[in-house]
C-alpha atoms as a PDB file:
ATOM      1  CA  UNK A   1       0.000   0.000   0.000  1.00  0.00           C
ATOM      2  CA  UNK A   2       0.975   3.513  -0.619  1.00  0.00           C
ATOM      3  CA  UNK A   3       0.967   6.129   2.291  1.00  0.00           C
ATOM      4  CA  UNK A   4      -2.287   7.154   1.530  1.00  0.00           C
ATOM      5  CA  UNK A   5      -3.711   3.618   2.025  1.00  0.00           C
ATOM      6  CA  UNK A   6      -1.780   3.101   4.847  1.00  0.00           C
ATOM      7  CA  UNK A   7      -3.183   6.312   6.337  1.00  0.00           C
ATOM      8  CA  UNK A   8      -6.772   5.674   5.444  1.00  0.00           C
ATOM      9  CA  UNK A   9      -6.228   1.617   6.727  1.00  0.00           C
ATOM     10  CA  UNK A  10      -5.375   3.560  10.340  1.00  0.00           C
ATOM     11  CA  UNK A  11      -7.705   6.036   9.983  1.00  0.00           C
ATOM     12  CA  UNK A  12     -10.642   3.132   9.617  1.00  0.00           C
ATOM     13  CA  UNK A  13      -9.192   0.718  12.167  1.00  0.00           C
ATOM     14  CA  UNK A  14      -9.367   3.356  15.102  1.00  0.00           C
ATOM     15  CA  UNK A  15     -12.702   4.467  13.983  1.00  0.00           C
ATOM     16  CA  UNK A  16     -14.030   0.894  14.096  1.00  0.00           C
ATOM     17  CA  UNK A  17     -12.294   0.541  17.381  1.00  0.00           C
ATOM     18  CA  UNK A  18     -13.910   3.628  18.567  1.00  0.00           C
ATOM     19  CA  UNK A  19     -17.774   2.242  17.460  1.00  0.00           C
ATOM     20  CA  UNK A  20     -16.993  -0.576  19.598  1.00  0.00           C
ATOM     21  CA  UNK A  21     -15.954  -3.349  16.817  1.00  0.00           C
ATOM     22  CA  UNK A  22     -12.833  -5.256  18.192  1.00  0.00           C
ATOM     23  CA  UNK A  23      -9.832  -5.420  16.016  1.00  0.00           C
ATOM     24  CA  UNK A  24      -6.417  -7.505  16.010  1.00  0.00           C
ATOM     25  CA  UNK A  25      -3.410  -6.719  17.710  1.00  0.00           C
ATOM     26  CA  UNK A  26      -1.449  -7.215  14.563  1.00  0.00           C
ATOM     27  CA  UNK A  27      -3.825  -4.609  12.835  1.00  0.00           C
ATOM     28  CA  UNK A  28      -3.508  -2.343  15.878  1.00  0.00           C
ATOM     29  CA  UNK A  29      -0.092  -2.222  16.049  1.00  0.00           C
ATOM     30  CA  UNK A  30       0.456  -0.704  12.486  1.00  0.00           C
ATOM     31  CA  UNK A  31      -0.159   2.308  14.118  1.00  0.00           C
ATOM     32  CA  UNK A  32       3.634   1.787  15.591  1.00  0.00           C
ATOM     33  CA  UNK A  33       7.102   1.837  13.810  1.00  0.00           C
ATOM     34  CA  UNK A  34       8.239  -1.586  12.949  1.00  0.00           C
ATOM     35  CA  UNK A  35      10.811  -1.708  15.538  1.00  0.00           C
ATOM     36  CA  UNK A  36       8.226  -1.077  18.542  1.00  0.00           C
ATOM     37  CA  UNK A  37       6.305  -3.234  17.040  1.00  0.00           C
ATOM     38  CA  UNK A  38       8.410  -6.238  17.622  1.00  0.00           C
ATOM     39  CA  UNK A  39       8.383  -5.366  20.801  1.00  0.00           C
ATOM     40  CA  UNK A  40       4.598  -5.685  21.350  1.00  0.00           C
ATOM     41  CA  UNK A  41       3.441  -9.460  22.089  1.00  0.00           C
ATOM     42  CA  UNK A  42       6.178  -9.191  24.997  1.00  0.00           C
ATOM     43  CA  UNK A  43       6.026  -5.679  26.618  1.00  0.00           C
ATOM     44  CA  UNK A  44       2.547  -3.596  24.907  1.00  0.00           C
ATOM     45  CA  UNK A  45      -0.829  -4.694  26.851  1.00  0.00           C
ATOM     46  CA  UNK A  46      -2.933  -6.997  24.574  1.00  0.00           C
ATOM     47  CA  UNK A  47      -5.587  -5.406  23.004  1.00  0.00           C
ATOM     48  CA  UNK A  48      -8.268  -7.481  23.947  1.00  0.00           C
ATOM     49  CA  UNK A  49      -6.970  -7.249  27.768  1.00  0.00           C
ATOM     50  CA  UNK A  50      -6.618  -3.294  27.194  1.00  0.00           C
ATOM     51  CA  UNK A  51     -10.015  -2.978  26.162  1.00  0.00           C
ATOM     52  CA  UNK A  52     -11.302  -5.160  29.523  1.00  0.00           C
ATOM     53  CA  UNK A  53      -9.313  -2.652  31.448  1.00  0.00           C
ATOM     54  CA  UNK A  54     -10.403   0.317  30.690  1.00  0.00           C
ATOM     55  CA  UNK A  55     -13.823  -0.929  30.282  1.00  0.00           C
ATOM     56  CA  UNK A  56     -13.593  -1.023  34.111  1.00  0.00           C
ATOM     57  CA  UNK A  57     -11.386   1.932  35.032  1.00  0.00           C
ATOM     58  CA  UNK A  58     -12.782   4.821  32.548  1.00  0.00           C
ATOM     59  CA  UNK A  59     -16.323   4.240  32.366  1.00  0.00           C
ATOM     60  CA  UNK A  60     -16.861   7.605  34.181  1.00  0.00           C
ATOM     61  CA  UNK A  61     -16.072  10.548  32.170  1.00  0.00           C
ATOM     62  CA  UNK A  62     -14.224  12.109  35.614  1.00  0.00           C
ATOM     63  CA  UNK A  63     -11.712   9.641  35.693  1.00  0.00           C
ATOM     64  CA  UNK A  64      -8.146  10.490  34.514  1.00  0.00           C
ATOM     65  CA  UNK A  65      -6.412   6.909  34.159  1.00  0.00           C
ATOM     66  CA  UNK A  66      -2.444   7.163  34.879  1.00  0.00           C
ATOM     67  CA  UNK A  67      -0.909   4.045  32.806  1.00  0.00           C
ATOM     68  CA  UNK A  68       2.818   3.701  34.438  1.00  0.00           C
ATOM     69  CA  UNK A  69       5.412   3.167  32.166  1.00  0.00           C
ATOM     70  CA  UNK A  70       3.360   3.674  29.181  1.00  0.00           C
ATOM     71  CA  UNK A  71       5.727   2.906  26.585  1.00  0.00           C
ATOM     72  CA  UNK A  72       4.245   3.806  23.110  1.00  0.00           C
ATOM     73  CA  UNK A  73       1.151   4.652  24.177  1.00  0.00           C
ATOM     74  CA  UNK A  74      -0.891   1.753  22.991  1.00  0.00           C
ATOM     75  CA  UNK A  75      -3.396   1.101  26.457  1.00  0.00           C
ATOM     76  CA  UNK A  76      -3.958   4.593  26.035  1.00  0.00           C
ATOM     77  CA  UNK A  77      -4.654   4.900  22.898  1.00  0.00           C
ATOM     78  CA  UNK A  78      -7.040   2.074  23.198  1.00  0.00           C
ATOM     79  CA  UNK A  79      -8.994   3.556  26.299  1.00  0.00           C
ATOM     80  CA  UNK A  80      -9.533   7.010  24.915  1.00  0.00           C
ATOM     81  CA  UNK A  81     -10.917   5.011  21.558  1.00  0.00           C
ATOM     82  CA  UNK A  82     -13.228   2.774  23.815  1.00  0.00           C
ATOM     83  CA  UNK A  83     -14.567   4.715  26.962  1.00  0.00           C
ATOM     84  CA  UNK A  84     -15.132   8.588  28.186  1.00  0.00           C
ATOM     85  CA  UNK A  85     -12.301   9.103  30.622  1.00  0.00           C
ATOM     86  CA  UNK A  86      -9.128  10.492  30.281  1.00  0.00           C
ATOM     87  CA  UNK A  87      -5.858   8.558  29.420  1.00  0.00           C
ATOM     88  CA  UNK A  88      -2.306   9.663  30.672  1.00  0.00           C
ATOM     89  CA  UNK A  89       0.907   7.862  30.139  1.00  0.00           C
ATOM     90  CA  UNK A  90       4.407   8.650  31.632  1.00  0.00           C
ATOM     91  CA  UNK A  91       7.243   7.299  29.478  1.00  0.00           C
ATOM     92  CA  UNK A  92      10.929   7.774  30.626  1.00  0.00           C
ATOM     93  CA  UNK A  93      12.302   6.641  27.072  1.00  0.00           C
ATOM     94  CA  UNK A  94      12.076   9.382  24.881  1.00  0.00           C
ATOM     95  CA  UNK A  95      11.776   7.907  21.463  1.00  0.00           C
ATOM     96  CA  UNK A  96       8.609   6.437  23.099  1.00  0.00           C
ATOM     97  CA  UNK A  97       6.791   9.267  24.197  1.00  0.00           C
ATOM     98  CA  UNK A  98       7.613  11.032  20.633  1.00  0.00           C
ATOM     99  CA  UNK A  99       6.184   7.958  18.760  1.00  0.00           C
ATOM    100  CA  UNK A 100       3.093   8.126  21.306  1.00  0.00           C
ATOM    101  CA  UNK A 101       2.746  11.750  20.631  1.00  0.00           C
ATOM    102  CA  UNK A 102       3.445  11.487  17.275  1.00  0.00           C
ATOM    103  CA  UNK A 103       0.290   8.943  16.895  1.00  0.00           C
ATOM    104  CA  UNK A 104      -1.793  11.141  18.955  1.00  0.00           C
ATOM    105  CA  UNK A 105      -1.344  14.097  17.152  1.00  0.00           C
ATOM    106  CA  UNK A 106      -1.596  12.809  13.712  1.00  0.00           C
ATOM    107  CA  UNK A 107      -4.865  10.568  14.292  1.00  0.00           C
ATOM    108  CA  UNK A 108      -6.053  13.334  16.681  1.00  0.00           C
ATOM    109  CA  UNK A 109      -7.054  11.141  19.293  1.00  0.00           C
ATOM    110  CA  UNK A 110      -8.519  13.054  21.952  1.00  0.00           C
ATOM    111  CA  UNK A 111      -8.676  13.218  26.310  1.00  0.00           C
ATOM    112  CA  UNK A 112      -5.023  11.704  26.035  1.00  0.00           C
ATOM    113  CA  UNK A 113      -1.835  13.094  27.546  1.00  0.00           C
ATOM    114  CA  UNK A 114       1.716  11.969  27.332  1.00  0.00           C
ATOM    115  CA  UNK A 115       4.605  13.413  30.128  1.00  0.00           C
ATOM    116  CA  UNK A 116       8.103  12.141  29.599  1.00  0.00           C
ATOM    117  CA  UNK A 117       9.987  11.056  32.845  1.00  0.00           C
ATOM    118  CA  UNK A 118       9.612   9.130  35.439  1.00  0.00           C
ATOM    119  CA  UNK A 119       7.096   8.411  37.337  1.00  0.00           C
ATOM    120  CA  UNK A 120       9.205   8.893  40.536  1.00  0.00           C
ATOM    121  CA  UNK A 121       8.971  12.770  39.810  1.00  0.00           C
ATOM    122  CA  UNK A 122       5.071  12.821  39.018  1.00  0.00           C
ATOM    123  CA  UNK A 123       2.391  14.041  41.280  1.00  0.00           C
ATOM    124  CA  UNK A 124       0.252  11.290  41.180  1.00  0.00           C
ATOM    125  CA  UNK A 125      -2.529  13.040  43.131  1.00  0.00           C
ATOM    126  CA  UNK A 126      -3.489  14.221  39.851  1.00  0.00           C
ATOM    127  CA  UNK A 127      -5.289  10.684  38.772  1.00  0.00           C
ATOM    128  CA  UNK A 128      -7.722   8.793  40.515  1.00  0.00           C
ATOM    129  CA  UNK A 129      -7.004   5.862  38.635  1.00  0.00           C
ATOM    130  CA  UNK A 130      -3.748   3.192  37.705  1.00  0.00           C
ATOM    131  CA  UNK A 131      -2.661   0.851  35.581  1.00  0.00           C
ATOM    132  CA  UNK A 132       0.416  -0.860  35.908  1.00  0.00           C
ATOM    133  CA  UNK A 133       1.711  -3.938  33.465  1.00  0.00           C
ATOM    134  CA  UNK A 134       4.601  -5.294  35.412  1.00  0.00           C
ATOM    135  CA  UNK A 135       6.542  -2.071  34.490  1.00  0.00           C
ATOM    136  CA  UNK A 136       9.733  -2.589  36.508  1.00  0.00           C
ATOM    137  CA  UNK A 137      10.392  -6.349  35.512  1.00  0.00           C
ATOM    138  CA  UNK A 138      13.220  -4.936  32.738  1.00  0.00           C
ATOM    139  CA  UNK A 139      15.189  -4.603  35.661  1.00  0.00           C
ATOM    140  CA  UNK A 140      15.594  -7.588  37.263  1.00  0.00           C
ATOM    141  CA  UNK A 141      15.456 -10.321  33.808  1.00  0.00           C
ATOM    142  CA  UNK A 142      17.624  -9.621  31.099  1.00  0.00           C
ATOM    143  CA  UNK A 143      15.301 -11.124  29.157  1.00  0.00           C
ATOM    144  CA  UNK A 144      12.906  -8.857  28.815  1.00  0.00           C
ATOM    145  CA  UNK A 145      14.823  -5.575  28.689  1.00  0.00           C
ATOM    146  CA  UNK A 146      13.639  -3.259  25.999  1.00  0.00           C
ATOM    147  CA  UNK A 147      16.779  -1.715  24.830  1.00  0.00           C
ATOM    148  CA  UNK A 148      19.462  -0.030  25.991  1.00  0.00           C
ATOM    149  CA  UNK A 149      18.421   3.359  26.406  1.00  0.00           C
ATOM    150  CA  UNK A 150      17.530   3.536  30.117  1.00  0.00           C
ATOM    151  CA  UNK A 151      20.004   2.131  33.028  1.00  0.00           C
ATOM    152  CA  UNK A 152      18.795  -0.995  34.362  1.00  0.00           C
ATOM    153  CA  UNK A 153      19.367  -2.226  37.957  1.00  0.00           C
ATOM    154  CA  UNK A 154      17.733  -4.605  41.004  1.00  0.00           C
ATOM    155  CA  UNK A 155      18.389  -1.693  42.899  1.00  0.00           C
ATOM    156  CA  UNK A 156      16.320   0.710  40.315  1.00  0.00           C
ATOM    157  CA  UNK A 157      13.271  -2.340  40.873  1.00  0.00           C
ATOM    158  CA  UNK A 158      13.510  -2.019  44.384  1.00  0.00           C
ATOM    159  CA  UNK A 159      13.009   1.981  44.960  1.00  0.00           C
ATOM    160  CA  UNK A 160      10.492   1.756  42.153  1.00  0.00           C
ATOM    161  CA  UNK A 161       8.563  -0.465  43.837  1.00  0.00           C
ATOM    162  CA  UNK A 162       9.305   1.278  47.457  1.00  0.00           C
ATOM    163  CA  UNK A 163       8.213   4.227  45.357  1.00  0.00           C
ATOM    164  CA  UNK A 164       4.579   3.015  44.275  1.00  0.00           C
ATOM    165  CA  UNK A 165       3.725   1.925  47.346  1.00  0.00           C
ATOM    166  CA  UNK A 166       4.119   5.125  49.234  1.00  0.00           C
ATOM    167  CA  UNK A 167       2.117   7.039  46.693  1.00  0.00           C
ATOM    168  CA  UNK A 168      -0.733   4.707  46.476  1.00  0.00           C
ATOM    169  CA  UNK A 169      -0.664   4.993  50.181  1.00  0.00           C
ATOM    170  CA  UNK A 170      -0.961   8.482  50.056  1.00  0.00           C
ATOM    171  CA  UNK A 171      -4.273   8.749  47.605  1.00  0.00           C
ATOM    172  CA  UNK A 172      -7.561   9.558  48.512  1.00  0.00           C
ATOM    173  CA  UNK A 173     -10.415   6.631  49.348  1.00  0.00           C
ATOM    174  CA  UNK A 174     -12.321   5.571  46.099  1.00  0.00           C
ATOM    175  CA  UNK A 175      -8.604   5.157  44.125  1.00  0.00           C
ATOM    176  CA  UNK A 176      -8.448   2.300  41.457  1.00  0.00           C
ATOM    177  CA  UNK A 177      -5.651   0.880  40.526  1.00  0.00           C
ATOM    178  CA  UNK A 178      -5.692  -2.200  38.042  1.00  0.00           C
ATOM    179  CA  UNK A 179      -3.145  -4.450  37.166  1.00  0.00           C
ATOM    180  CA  UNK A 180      -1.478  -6.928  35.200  1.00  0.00           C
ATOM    181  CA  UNK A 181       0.923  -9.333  35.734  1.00  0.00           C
ATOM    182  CA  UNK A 182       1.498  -7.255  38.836  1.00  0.00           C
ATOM    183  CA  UNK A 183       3.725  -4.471  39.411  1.00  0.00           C
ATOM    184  CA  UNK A 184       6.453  -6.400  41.559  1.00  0.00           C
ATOM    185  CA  UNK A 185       5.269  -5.443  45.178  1.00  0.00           C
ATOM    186  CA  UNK A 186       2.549  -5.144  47.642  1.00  0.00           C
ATOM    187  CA  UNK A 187      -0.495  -3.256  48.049  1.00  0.00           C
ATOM    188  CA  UNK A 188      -0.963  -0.951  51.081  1.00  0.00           C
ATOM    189  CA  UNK A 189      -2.948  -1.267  53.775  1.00  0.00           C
ATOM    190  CA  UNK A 190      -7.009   0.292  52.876  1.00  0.00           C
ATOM    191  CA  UNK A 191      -6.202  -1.603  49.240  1.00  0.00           C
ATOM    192  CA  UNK A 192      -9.275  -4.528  48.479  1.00  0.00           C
ATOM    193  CA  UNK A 193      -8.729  -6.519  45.943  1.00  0.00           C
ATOM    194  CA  UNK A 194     -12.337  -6.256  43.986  1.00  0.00           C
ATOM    195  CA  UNK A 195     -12.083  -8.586  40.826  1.00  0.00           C
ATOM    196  CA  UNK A 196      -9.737 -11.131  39.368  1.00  0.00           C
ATOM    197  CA  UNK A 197     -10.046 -11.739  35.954  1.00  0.00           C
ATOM    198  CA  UNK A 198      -7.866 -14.266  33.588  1.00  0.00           C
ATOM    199  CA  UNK A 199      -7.434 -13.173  30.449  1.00  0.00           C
ATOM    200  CA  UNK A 200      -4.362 -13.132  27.963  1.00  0.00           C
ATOM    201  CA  UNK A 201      -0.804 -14.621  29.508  1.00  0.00           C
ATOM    202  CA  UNK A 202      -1.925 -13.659  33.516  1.00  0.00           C
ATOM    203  CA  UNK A 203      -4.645 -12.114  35.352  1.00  0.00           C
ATOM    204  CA  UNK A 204      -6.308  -8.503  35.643  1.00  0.00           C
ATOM    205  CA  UNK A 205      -6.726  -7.588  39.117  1.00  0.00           C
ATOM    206  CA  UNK A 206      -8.471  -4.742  40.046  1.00  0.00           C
ATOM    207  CA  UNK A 207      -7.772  -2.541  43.322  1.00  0.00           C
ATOM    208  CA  UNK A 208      -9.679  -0.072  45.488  1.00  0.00           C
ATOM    209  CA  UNK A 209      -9.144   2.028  48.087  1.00  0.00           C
ATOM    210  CA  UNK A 210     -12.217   1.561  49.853  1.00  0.00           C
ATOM    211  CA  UNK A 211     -10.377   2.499  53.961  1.00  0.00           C
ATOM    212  CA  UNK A 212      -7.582   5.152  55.410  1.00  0.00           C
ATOM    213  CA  UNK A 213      -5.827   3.478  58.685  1.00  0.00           C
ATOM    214  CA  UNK A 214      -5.062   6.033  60.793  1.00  0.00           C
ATOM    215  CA  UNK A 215      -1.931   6.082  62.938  1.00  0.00           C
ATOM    216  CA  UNK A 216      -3.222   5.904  66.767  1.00  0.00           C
ATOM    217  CA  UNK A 217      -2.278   9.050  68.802  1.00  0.00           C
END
């Protein structure tokens, strides 16, 4: 196909994904360069498994859904398609984040933002909602590191995982956070695990803060 075709074979797969009519991953993930796309069946979020997500996070047109470690954008893309809410991604690799902006801007996909940096630096009171696919593993299996654009260390898992905790600690009763394959630690205390769902390669478990403990005087 020419460029045109290409674009118009894009333009008609997000607008079918948009009325609701599931579409492949392989189809999908020509929105991508070919190189991230290799990367997909290991490190993007199925579609069919994004599409269950967000189903549950961003039904309500309030909620601003913070995907950690977002890489090109592609859960996302898929929830601002497929629900009302808001979609936000933080992406420390920059050739990432431009491809993910790149994609939003040029398909105009709207209520989506994209921050580059890490997610150690964000305010996360900004979102009442989380999804994390296993975003820290790189560090700690060789095997699935991305590339070698970011430092990689068990030392970097461990304070990102020290980090997550402490700031889902410190948000507001009525914060979901969903997740799959896990994110590598535990959840804090308040945290009730609501639904359990198996789907793809692992399960979809969904969080809410539904309690604050208060330290004792």
């Amino acid at each position: 196909m020419n460029e045109i075709s290409i674009e118009k074979h894009l333009t008609d797969m997000l607008a079918a994904l948009k009325r609701g009519h599931l579409v492949s991953d392989e189809r999908f993930d020509q929105l991508f360069f070919k190189a991230t796309r290799t990367l997909s069946s290991r490190h993007w979020t199925p579609l069919a498994v994004a599409v269950w997500a967000a189903k549950i996070l961003g039904a309500d047109p309030q909620t601003r859904v913070l995907d950690v470690g977002c890489g090109p954008g592609k859960f996302c893309f898929i929830g601002a398609l497929t629900t009302p809410a808001t979609y936000c991604g933080i992406e420390q690799r920059l050739h990432f984040y431009e491809e993910a902006e790149k994609i939003r801007t040029s398909h105009n996909i709207a209520r989506i933002e994209f921050y580059h940096g890490n997610m150690v630096d964000l305010d996360w009171s900004n979102f009442n909602a989380f999804y994390l696919f296993n975003p820290f593993l790189e560090n700690v299996t060789g095997l699935a590191r991305i590339d070698q654009s970011v430092a990689l260390s068990l030392e970097h898992f461990n304070n990102y995982v020290e980090v997550v905790e402490e700031k889902l600690a410190a948000l507001p009763v009525g914060t979901k956070v969903m997740t799959y394959h896990g994110y590598g630690g535990a959840f804090p205390s308040g945290y009730i695990l609501k639904q359990k769902k198996s789907i793809g390669t692992n399960y979809l478990d969904l969080w809410v803060k539904e309690e604050r403990f208060l330290t004792p005087p």
